[in-house]
Each structure stands twice: as structure tokens, then as C-alpha cells.
C-alpha atoms as a PDB file:
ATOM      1  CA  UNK A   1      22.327 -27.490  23.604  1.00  0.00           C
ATOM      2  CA  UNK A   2      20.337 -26.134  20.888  1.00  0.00           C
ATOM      3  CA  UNK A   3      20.252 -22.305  22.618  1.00  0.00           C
ATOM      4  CA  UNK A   4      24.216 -22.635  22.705  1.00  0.00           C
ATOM      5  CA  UNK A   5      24.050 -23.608  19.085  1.00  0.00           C
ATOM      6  CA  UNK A   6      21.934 -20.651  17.410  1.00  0.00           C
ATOM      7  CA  UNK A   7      24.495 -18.431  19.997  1.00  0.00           C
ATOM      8  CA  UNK A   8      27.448 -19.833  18.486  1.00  0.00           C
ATOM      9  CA  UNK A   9      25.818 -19.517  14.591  1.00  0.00           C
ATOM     10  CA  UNK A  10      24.742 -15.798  15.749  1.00  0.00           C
ATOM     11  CA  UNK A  11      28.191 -15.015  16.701  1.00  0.00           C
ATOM     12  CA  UNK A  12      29.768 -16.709  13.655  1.00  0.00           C
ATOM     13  CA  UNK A  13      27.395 -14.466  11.269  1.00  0.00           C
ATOM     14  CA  UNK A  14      27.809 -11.184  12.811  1.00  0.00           C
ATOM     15  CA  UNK A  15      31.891 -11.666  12.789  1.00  0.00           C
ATOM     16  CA  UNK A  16      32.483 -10.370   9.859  1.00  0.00           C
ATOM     17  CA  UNK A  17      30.679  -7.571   9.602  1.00  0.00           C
ATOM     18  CA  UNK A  18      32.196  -6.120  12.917  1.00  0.00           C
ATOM     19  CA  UNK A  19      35.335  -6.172  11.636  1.00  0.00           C
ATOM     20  CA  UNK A  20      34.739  -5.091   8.168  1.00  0.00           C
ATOM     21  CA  UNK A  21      33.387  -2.137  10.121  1.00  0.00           C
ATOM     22  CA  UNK A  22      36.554  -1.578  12.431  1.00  0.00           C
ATOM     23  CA  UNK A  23      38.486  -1.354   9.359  1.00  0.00           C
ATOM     24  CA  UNK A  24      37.065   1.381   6.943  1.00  0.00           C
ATOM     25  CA  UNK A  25      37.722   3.784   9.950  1.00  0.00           C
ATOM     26  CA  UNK A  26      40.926   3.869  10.022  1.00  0.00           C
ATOM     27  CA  UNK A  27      41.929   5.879   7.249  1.00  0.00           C
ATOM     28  CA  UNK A  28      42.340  10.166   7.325  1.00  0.00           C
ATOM     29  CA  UNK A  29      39.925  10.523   4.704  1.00  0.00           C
ATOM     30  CA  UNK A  30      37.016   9.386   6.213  1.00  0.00           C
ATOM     31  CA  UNK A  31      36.787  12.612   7.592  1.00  0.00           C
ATOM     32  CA  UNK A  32      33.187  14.055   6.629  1.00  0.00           C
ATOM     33  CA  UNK A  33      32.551  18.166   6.902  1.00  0.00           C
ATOM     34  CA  UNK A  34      29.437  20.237   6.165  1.00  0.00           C
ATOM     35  CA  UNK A  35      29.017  21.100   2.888  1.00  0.00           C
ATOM     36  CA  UNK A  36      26.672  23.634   0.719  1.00  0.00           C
ATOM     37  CA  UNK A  37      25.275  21.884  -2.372  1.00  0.00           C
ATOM     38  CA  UNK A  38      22.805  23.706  -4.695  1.00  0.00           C
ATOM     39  CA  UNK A  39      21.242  25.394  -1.754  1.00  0.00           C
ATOM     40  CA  UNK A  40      21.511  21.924   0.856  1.00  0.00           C
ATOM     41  CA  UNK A  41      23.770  21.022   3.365  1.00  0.00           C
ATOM     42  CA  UNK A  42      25.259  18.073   2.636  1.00  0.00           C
ATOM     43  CA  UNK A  43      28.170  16.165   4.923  1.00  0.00           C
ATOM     44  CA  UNK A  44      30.439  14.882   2.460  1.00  0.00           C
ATOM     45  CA  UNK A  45      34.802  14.359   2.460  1.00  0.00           C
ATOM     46  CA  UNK A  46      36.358  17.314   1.504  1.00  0.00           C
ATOM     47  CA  UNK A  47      37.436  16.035  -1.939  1.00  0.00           C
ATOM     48  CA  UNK A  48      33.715  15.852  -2.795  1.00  0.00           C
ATOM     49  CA  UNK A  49      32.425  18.919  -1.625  1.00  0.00           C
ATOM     50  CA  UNK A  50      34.983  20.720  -3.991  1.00  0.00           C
ATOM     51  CA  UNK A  51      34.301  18.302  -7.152  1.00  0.00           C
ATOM     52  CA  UNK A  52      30.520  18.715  -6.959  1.00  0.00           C
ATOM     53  CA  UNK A  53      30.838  22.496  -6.451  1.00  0.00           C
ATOM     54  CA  UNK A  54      29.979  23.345  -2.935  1.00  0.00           C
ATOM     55  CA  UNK A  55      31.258  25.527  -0.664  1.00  0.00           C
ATOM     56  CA  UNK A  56      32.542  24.236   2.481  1.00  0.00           C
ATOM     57  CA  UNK A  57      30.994  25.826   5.897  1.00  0.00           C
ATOM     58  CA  UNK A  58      33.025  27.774   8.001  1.00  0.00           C
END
């Protein structure tokens, strides 16, 4: 009885972090890509390697 129990509150407190996690990758731009940053590679979206100044690798 008491195993099922901690199961059943393990289950119920890991739920929503699965699918919070199935969810952010759905989108196109959460597409990462190496990026050259004052002199370090970075792996950042596209969008951000071009407002901090980078240049993307090739």
C-alpha cells in the first residue's frame, strides 16, 4: 500500500514537467547553430547570434 502510494505521488509530481518539456520543442525556432562570439563558440538561435554580433559557422 504505502510503496503504491509514494509511486502514484512520484508520478503525479513528475507530470508536469514532462509535458512542459514536450511542448517548448515544437516550435522552428528552437533551432540552435554554432556561433562565434568575441573569440567563443557559442550555440545560440540564429536571431541571437546576429544581435550579439557573431558570425555564424559555416
Amino acid at each position: 500500500m504505502m510503496k503504491g502510494l509514494i509511486i502514484a505521488l512520484a508520478l503525479t509530481m513528475t507530470a508536469p514537467l514532462v509535458f512542459a518539456s514536450n511542448g517548448s520543442h515544437s516550435s522552428r525556432s528552437e533551432r540552435y547553430e554554432l556561433c562565434y562570439v568575441d573569440g567563443s563558440a557559442r550555440m545560440l538561435q540564429p536571431n541571437m547570434c546576429y544581435a550579439l554580433g557573431g558570425k555564424r559557422a559555416l
